[in-house]
C-alpha atoms as a PDB file:
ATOM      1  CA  UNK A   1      58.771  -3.480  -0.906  1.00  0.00           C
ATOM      2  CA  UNK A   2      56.303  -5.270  -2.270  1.00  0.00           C
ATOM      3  CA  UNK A   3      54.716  -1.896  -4.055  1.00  0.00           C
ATOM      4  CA  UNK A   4      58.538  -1.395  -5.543  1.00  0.00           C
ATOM      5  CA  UNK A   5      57.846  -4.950  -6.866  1.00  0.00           C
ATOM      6  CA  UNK A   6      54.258  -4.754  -8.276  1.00  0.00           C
ATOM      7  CA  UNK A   7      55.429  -1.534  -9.817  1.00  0.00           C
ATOM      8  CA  UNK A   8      58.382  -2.421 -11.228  1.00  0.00           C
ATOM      9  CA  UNK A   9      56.473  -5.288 -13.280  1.00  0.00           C
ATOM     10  CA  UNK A  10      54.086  -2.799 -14.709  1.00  0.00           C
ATOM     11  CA  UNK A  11      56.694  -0.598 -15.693  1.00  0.00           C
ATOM     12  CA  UNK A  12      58.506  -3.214 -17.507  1.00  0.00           C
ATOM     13  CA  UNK A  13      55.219  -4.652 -19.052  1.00  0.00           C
ATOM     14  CA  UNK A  14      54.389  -0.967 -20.274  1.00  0.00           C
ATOM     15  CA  UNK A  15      58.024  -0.380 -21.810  1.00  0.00           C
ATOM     16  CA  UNK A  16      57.535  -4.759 -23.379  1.00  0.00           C
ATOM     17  CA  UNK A  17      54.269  -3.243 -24.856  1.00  0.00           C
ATOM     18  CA  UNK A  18      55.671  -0.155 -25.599  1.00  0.00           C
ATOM     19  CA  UNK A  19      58.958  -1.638 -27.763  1.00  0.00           C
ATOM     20  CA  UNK A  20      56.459  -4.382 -29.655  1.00  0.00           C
ATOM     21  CA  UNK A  21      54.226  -1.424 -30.522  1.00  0.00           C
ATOM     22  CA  UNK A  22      57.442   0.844 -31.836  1.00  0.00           C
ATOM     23  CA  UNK A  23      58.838  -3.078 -33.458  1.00  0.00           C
ATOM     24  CA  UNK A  24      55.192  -2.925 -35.182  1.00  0.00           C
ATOM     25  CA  UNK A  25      55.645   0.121 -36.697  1.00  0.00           C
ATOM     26  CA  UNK A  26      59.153  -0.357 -37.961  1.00  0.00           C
ATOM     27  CA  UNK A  27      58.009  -3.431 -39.411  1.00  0.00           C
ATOM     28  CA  UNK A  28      55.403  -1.647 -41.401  1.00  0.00           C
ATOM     29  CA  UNK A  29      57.982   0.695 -42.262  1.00  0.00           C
ATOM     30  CA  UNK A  30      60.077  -1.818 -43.520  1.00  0.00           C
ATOM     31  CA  UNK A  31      57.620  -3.425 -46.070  1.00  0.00           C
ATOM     32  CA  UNK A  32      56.694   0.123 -47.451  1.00  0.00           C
ATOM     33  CA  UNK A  33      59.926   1.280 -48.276  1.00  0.00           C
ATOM     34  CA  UNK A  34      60.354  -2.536 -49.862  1.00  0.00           C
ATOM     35  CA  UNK A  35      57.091  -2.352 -52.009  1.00  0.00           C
ATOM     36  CA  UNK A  36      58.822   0.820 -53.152  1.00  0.00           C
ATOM     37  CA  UNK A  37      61.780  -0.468 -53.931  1.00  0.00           C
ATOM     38  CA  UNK A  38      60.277  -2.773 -55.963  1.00  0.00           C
ATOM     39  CA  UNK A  39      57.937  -0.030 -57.691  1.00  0.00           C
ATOM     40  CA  UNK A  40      61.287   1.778 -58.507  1.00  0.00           C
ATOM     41  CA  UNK A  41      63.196  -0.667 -59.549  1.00  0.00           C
ATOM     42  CA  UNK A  42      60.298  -2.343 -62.418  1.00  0.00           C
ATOM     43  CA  UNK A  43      60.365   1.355 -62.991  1.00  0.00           C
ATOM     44  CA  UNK A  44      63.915   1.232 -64.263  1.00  0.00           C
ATOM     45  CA  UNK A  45      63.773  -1.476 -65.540  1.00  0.00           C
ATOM     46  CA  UNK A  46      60.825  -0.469 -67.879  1.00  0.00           C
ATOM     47  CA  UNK A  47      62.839   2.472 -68.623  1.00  0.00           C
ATOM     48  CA  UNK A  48      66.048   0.310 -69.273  1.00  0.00           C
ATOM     49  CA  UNK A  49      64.170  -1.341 -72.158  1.00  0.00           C
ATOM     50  CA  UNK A  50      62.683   2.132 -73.734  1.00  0.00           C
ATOM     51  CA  UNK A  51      66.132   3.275 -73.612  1.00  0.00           C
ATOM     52  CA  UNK A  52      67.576   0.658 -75.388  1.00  0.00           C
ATOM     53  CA  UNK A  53      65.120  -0.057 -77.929  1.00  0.00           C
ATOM     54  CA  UNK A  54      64.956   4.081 -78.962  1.00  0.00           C
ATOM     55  CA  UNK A  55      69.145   3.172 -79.273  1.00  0.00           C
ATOM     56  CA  UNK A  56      68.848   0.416 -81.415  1.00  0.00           C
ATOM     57  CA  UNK A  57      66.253   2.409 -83.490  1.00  0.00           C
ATOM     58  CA  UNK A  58      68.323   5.314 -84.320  1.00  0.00           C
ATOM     59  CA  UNK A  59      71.526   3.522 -84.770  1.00  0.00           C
ATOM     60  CA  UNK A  60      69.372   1.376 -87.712  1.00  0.00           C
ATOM     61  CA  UNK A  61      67.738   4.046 -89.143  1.00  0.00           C
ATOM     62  CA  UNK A  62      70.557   7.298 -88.869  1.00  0.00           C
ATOM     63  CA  UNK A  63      73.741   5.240 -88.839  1.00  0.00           C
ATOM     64  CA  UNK A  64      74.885   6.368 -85.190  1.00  0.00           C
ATOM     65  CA  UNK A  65      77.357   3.995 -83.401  1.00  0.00           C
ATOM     66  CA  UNK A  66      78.290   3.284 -79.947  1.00  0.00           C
ATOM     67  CA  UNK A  67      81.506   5.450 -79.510  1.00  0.00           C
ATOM     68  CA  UNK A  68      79.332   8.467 -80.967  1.00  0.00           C
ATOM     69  CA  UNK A  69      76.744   7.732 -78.348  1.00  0.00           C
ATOM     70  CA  UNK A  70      79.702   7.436 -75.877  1.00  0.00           C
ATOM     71  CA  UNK A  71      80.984  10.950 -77.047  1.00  0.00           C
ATOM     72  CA  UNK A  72      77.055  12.624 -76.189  1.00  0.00           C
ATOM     73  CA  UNK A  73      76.838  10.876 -72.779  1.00  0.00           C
ATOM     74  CA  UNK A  74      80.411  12.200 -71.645  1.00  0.00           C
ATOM     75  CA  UNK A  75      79.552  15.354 -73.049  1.00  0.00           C
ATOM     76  CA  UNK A  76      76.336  15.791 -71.221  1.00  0.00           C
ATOM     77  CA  UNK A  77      77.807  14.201 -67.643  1.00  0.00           C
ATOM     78  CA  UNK A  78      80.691  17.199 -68.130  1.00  0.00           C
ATOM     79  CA  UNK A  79      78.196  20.115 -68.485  1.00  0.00           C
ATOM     80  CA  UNK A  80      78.309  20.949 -64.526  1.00  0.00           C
ATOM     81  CA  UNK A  81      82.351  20.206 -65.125  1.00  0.00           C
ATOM     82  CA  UNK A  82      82.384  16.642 -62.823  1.00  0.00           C
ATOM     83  CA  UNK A  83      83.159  13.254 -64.891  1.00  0.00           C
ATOM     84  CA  UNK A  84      80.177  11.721 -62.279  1.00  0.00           C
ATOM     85  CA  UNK A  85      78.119   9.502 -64.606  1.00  0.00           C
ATOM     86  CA  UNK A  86      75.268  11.926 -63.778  1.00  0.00           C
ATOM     87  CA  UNK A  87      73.330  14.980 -64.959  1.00  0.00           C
ATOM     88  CA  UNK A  88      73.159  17.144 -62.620  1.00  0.00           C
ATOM     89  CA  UNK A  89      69.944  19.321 -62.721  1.00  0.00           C
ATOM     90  CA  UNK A  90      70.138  22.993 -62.276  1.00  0.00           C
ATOM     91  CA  UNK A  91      67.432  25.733 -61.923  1.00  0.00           C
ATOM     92  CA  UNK A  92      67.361  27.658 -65.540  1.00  0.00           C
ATOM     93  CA  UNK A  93      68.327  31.276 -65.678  1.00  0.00           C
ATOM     94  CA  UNK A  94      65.301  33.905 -66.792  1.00  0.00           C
ATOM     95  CA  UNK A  95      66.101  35.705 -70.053  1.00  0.00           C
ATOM     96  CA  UNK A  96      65.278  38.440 -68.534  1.00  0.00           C
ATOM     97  CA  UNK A  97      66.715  38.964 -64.946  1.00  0.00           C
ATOM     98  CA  UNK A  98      69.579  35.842 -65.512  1.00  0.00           C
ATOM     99  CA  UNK A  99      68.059  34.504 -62.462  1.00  0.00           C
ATOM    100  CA  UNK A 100      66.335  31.509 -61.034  1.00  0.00           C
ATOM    101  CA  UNK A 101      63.582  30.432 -63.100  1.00  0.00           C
ATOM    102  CA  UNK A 102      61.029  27.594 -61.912  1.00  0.00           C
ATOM    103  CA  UNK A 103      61.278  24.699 -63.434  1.00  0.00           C
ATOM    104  CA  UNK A 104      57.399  23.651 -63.529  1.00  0.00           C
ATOM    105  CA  UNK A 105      56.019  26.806 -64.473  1.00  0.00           C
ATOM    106  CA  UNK A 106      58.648  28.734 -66.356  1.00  0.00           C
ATOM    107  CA  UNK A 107      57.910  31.659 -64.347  1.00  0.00           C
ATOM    108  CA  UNK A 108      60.907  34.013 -62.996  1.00  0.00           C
ATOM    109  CA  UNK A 109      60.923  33.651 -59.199  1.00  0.00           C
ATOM    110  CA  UNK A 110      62.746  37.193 -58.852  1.00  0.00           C
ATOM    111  CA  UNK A 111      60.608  39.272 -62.191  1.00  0.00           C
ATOM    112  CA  UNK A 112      57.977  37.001 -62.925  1.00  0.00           C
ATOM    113  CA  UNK A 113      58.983  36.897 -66.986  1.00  0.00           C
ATOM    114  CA  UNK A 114      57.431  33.832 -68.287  1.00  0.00           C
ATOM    115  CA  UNK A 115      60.676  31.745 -69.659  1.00  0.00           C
ATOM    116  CA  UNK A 116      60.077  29.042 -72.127  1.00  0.00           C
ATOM    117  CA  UNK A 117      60.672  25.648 -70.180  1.00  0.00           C
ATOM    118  CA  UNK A 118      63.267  23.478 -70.525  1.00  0.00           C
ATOM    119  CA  UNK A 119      62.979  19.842 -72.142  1.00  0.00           C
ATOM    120  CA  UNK A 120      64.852  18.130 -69.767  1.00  0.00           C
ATOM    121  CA  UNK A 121      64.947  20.243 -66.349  1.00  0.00           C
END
């Protein structure tokens, strides 16, 4: 009984160190994807403010309003037919094959025509 006992403790001991080992990790998982977070978000941020001022820009210097800005954003969020507040990104087609073309090189997957590349993939 007393070898049931005595093993028993070590098994639990192993499985304590075991769990603050695994609690470690998560832990350290936890701050990453925070400092992330955080990366990302100045990110947007930093991005809000580019945004902005290139609006404020063009509506002094072409004349372009709100509602006209409105009308471009709806327009663009409708291209893949869903009113989602998104652009969805699609692979473009090859002007040669009308198939999937790669969006870093500009090379045909299927032909291998080299496709001008898109602005905005």
């Amino acid at each position: 009984m007393a070898f049931a006992f005595s093993s028993s403790k070590w098994f639990n001991t192993t499985l304590a160190g075991g769990a603050r080992a695994e609690s470690h990790v998560a832990m350290d998982r936890v701050r990453s994807a925070e400092t992330e977070l955080e990366t990302t978000q100045q990110q947007l941020d930093r991005l809000y403010l580019i945004v902005e001022a290139m609006w404020s820009m063009m509506k002094e210097r072409l004349g372009l309003d709100d509602e006209h800005l409105g009308q471009l954003v709806e327009s663009i969020d409708l291209r893949d037919g869903v009113r989602d507040g998104r652009a969805k990104r699609t692979a473009p087609k090859c002007a040669a094959c009308q198939r999937a073309v790669s969006i870093r090189t500009g090379v045909c997957l299927y032909c291998g025509a080299m496709n001008e590349r898109p602005l905005f993939p």
